[in-house]
Protein backbone atom coordinates (compact mmCIF):
# COMPACT_ATOMS: atom_id res chain seq x y z
CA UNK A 1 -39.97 20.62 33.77
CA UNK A 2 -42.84 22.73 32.59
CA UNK A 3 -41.89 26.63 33.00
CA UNK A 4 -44.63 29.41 33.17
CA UNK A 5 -44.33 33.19 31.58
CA UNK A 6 -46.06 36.06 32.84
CA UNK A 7 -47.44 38.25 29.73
CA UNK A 8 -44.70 40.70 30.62
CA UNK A 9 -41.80 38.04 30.85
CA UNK A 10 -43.07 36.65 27.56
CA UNK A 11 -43.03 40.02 25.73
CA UNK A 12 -39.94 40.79 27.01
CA UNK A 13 -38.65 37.29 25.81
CA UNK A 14 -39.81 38.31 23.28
CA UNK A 15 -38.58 41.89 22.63
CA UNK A 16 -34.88 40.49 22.86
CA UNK A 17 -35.37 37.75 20.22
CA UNK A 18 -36.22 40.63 17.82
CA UNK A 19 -33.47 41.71 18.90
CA UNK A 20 -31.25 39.50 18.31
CA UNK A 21 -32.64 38.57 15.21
CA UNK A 22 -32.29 42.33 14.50
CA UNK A 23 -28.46 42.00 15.16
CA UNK A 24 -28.96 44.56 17.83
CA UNK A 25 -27.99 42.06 20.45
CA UNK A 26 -26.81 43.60 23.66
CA UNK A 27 -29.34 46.28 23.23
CA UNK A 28 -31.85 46.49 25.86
CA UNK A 29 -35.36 47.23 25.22
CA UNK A 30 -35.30 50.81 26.83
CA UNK A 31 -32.90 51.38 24.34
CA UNK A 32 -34.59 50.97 21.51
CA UNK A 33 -37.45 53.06 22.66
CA UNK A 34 -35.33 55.70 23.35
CA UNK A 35 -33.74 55.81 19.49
CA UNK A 36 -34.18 58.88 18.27
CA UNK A 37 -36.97 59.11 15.28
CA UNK A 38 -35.88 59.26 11.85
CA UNK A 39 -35.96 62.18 9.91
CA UNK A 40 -38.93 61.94 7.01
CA UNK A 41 -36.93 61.66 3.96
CA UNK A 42 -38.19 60.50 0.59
CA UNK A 43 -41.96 60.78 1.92
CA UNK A 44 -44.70 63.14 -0.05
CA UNK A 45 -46.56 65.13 2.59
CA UNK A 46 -49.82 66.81 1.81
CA UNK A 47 -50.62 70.00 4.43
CA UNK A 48 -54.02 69.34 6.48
CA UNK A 49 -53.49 71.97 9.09
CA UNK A 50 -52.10 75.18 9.43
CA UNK A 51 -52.11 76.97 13.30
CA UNK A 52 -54.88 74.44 14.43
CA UNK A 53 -56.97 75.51 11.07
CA UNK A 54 -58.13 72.76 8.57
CA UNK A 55 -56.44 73.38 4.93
CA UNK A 56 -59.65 73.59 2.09
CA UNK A 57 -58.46 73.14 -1.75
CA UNK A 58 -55.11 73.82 -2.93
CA UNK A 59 -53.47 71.95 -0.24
CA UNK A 60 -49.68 72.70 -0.24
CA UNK A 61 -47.76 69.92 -0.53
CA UNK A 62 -43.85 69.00 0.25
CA UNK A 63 -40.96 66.38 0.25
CA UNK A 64 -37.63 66.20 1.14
CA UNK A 65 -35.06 64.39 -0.61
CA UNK A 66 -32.11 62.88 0.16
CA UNK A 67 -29.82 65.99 -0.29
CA UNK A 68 -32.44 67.86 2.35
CA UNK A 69 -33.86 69.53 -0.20
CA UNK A 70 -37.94 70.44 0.51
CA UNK A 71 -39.84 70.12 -2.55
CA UNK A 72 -43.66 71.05 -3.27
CA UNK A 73 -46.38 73.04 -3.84
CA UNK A 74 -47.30 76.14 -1.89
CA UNK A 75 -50.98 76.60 -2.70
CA UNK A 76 -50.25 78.75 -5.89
CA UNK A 77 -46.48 78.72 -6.44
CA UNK A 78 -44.26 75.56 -6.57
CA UNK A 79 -41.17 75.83 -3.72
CA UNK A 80 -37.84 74.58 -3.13
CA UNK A 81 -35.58 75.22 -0.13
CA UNK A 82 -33.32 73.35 2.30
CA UNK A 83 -34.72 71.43 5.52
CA UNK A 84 -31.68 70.24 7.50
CA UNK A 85 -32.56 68.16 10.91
CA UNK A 86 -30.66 69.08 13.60
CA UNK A 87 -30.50 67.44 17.29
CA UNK A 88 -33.01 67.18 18.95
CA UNK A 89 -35.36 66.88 16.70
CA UNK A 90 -35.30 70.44 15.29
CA UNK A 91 -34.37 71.48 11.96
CA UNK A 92 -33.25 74.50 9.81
CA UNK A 93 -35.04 75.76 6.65
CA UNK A 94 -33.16 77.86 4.41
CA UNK A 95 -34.05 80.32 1.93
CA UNK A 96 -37.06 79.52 -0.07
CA UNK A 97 -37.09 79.42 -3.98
CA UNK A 98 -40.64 80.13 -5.69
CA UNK A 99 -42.12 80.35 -9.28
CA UNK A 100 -44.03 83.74 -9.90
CA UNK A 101 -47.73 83.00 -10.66
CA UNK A 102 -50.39 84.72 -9.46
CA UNK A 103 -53.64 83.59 -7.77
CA UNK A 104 -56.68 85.04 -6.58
CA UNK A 105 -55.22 87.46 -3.49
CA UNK A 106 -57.13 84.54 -0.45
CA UNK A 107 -55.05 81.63 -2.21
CA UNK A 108 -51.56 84.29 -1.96
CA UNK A 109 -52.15 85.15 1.24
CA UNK A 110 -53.07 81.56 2.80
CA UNK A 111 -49.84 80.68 0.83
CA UNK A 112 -47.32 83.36 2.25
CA UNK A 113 -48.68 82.05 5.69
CA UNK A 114 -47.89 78.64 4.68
CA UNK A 115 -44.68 79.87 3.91
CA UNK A 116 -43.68 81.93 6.65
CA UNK A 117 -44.25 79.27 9.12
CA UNK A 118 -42.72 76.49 7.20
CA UNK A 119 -39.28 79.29 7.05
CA UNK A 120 -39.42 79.60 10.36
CA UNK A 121 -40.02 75.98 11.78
CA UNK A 122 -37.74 75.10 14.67
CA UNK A 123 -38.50 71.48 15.85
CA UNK A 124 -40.74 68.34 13.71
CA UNK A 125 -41.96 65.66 14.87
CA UNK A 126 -43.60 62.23 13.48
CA UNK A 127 -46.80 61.95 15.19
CA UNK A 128 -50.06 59.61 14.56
CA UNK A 129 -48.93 59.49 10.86
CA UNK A 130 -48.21 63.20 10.62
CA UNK A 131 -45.52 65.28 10.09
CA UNK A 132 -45.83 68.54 12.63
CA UNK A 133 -43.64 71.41 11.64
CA UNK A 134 -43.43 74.36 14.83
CA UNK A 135 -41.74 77.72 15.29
CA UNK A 136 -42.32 81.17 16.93
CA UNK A 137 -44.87 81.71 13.15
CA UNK A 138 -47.28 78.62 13.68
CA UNK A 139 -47.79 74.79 12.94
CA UNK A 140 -48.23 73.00 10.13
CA UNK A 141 -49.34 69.49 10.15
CA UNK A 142 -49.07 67.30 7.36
CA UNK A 143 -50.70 63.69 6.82
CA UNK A 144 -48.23 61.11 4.28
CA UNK A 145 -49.71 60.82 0.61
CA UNK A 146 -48.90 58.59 -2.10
């Protein structure tokens, strides 16, 4: 007996057989879209936009390790400080740590912007291949790097 499949039977056919080949069987399919996103550890992150404004030269830069620490480069001054996801996709940063060196007074200022927002970002999100950053301060949007 020859049976037929619909397009939507046969991706859902086929959904579950990823499934169970996943070990995830018993899961439905809504389920799995529903997972919440993973947080973006161990990924380098160069900044592209900051409050809807394309970044020129000096691009800040940042990663967070494994022990949620956020690692980069501010425009001038390198950074450190805490990014801990929270439900919900939101997350705390904590104090920021930066070197001392001066730039020309643009570069400092476009870099104490950078930082205020990224100190006071509430809620990320993965999006399109970006990180997004958000708080009461601004956005920043970063794009993945190698």
């Amino acid at each position: 007996m020859l049976v037929r499949f619909t397009a939507s039977r046969r991706a859902a056919l086929a959904g579950l057989a990823l499934l169970a080949s996943a070990g995830m069987a018993g899961t439905s399919l809504s389920q799995v879209r529903q997972q919440p996103k993973q947080f973006p550890i161990g990924m380098q992150w160069t900044l592209v936009s900051m409050n809807g404004k394309a970044v020129g030269d000096n691009r800040p830069t940042m990663m967070i390790d494994e022990a949620l620490r956020a690692r980069g480069f501010a425009g001038c001054n390198t950074f450190s400080a805490t990014a801990y996801p929270l439900p919900q996709q939101r997350i705390a940063v904590g104090p920021i740590a930066l070197t001392r060196k001066a730039c020309d007074k643009g570069v400092m200022e476009r870099e104490r912007a950078f930082l205020v927002v990224l100190r006071t970002a509430q809620a990320w999100d993965v999006k399109d291949g970006q990180l997004i950053l958000g708080g009461q301060n601004g956005e920043l949007r970063f794009e993945r790097t190698l």
